[in-house]
N, C-alpha and C. Protein backbone atom coordinates (compact mmCIF):
# COMPACT_ATOMS: atom_id res chain seq x y z
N UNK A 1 134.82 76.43 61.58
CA UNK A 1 134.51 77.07 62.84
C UNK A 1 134.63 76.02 63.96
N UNK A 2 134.96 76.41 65.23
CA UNK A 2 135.70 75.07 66.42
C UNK A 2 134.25 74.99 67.00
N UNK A 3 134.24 73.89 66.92
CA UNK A 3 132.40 73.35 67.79
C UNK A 3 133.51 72.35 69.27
N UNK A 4 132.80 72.68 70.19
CA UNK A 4 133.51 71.91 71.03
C UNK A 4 132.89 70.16 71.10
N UNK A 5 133.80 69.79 71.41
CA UNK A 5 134.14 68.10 71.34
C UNK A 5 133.09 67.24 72.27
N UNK A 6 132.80 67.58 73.43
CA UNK A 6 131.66 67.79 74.51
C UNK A 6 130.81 68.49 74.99
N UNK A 7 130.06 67.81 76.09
CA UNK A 7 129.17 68.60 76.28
C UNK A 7 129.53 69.53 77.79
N UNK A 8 129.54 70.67 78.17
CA UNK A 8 130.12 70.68 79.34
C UNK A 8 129.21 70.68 80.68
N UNK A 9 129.55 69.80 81.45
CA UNK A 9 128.23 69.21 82.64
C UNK A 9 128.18 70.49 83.23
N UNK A 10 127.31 70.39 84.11
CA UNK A 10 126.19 71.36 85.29
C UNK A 10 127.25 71.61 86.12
N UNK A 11 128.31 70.99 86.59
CA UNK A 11 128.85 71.08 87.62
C UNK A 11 129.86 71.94 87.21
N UNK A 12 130.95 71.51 85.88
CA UNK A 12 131.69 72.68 85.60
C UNK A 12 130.85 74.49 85.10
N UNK A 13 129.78 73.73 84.52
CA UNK A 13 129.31 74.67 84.25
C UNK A 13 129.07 76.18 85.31
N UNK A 14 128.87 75.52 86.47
CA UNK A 14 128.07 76.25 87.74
C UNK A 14 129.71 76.59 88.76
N UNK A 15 130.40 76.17 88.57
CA UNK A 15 131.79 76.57 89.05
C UNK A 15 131.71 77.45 88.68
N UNK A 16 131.40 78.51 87.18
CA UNK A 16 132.04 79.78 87.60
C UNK A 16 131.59 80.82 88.03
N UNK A 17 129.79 80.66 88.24
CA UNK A 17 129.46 81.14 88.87
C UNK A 17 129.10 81.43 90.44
N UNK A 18 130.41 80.88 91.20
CA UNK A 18 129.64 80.42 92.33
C UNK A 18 130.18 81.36 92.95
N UNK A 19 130.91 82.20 92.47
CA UNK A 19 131.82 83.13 93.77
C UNK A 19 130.85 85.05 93.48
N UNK A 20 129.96 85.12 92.50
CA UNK A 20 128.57 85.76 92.02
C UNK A 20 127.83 86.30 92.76
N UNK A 21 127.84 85.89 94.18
CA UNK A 21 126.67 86.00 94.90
C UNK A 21 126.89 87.58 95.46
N UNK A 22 125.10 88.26 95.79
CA UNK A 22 125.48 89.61 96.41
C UNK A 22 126.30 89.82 97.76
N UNK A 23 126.70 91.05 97.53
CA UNK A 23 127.65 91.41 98.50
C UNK A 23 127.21 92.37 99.90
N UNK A 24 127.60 92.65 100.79
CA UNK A 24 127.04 93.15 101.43
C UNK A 24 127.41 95.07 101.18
N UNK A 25 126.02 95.25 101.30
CA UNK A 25 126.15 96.89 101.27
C UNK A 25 126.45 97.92 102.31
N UNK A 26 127.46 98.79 102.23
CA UNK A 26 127.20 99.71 103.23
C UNK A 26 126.32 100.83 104.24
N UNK A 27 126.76 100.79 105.17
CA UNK A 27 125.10 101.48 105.52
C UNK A 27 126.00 103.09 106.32
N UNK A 28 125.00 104.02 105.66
CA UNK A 28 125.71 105.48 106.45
C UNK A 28 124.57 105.82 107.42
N UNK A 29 124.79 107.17 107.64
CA UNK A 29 123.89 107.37 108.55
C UNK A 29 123.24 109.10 108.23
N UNK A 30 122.05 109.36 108.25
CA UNK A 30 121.54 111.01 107.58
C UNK A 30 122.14 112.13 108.85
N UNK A 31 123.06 112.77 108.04
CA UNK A 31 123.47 113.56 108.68
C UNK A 31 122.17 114.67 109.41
N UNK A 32 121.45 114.82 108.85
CA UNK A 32 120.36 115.46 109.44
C UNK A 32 119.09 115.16 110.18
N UNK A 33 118.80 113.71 110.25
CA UNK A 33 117.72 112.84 110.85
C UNK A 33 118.46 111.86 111.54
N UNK A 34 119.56 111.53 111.13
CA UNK A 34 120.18 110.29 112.01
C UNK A 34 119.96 109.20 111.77
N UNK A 35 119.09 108.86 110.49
CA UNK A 35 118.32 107.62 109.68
C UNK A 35 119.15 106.58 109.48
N UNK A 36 119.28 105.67 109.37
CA UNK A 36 120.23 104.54 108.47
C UNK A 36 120.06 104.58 106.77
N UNK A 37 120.50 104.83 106.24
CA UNK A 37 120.57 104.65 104.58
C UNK A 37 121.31 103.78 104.20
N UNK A 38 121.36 103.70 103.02
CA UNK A 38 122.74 103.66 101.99
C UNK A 38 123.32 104.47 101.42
N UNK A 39 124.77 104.35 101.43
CA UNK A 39 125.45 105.98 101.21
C UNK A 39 125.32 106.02 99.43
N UNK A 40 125.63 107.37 99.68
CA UNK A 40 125.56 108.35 98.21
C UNK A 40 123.59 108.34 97.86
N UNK A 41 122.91 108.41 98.74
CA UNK A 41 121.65 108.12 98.61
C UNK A 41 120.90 109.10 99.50
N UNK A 42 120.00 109.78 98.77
CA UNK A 42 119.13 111.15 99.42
C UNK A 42 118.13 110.10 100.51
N UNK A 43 118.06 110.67 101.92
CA UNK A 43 117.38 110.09 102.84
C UNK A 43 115.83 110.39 102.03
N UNK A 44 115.35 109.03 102.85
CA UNK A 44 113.67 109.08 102.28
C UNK A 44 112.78 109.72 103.49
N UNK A 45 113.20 109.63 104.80
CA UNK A 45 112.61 110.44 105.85
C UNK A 45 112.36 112.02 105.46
N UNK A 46 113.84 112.44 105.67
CA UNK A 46 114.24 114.05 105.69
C UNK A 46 114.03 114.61 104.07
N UNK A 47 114.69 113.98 103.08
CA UNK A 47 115.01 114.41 102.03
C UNK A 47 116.17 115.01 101.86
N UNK A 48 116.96 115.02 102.55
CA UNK A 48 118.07 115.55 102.32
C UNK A 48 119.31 114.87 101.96
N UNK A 49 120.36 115.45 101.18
CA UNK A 49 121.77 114.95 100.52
C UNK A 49 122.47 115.67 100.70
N UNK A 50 123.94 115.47 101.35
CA UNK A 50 124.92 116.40 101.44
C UNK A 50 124.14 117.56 102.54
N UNK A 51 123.82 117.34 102.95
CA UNK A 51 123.19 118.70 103.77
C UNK A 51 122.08 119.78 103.33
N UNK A 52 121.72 119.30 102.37
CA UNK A 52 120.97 120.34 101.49
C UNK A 52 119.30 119.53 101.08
N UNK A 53 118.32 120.21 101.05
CA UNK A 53 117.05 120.19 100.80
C UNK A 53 117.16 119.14 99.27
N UNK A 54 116.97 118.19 98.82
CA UNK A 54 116.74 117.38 97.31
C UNK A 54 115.65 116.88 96.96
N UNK A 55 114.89 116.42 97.88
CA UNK A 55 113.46 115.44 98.15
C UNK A 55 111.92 116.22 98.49
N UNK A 56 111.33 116.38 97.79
CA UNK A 56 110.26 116.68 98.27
C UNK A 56 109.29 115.60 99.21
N UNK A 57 109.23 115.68 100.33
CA UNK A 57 109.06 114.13 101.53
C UNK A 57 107.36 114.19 101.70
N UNK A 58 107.31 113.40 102.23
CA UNK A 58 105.32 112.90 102.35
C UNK A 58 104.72 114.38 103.25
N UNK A 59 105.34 113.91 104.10
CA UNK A 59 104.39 115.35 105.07
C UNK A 59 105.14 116.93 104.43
N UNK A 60 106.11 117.20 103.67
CA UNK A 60 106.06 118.14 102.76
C UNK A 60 104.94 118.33 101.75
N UNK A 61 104.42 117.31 100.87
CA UNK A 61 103.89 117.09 100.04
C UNK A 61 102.22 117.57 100.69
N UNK A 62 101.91 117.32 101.94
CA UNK A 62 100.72 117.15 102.76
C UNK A 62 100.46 118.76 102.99
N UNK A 63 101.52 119.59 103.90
CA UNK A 63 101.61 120.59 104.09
C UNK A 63 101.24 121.34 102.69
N UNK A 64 101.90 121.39 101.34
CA UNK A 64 101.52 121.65 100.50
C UNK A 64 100.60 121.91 99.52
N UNK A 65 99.79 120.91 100.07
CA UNK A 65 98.55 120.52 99.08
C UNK A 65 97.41 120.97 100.55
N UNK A 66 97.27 121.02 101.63
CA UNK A 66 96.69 121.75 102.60
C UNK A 66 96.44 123.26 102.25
N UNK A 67 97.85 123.93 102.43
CA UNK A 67 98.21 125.55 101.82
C UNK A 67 97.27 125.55 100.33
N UNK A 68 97.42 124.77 99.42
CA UNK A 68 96.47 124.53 98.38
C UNK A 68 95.03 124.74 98.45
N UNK A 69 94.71 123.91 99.01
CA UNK A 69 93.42 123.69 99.57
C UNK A 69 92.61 125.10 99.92
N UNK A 70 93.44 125.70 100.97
CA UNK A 70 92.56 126.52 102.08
C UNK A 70 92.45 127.99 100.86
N UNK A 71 93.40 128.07 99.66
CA UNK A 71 93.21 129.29 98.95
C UNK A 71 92.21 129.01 97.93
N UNK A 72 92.28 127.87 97.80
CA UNK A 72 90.94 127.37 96.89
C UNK A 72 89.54 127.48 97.72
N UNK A 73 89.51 127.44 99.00
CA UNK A 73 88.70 127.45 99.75
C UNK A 73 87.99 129.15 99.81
N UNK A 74 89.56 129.95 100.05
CA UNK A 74 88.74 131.17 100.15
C UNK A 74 88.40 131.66 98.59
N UNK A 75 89.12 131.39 97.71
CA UNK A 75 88.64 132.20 96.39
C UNK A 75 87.44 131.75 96.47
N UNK A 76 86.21 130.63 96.35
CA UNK A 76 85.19 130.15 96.07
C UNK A 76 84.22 130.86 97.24
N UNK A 77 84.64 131.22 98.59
CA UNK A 77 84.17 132.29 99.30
C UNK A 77 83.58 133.19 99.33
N UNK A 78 85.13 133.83 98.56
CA UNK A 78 85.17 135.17 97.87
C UNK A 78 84.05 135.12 96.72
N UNK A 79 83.97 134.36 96.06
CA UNK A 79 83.20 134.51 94.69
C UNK A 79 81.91 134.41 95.14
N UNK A 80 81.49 133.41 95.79
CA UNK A 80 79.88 133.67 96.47
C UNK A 80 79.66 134.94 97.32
N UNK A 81 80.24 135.32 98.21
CA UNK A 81 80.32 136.41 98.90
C UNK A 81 80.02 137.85 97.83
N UNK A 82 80.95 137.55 97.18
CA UNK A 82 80.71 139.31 95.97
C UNK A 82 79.43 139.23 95.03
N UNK A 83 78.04 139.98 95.39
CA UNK A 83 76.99 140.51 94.80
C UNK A 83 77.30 140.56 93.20
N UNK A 84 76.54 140.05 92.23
CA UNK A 84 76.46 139.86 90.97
C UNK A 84 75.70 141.37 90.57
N UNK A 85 76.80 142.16 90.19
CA UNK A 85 76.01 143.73 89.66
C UNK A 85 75.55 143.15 88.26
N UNK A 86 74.11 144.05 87.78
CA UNK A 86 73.72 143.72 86.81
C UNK A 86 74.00 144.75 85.79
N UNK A 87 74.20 144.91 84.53
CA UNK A 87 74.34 145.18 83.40
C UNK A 87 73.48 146.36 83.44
N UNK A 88 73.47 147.83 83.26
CA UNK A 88 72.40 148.81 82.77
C UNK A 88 71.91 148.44 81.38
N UNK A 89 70.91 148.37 80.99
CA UNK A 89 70.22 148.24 79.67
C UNK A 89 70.43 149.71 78.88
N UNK A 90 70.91 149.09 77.54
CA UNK A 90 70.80 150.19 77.01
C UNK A 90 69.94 150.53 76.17
């Protein structure tokens, strides 16, 4: 089996990585908020991709769990509110 003959220094070594480094990324813009992104990437503001709804977004999520809230609010209302009929004995 070929074992190499030397040792190979830091310097050749690091030559071939030197041309490696990150590149710069493109930046688009949300067709529907006007945001800066990165393309092929659902905006984090709006939620949207291609024009279309994908993301469920923070103040979606808020609105949501509010609407939540206020029906939980009235059922427990409702349930104190309605008189406990009692059972006729038989």
């Amino acid at each position: 089996m070929p074992v190499p003959k030397r040792k190979r220094s830091r310097a050749r070594r690091d030559k071939r990585f030197a041309n490696k480094g990150m590149k710069d990324r493109s930046v688009a813009e949300c067709a529907n908020c006007k945001e800066p992104l990165m393309t092929h990437q659902a905006c984090k503001s709006c939620g949207h991709y291609k024009g279309r709804k994908v993301l469920a977004t923070k103040a979606d999520r808020a609105v949501k769990r509010a609407e939540t809230r206020k029906t939980k609010e009235a059922h427990k209302a409702a349930k104190v509110e309605q008189p406990v009929e009692a059972k006729p004995a038989e």
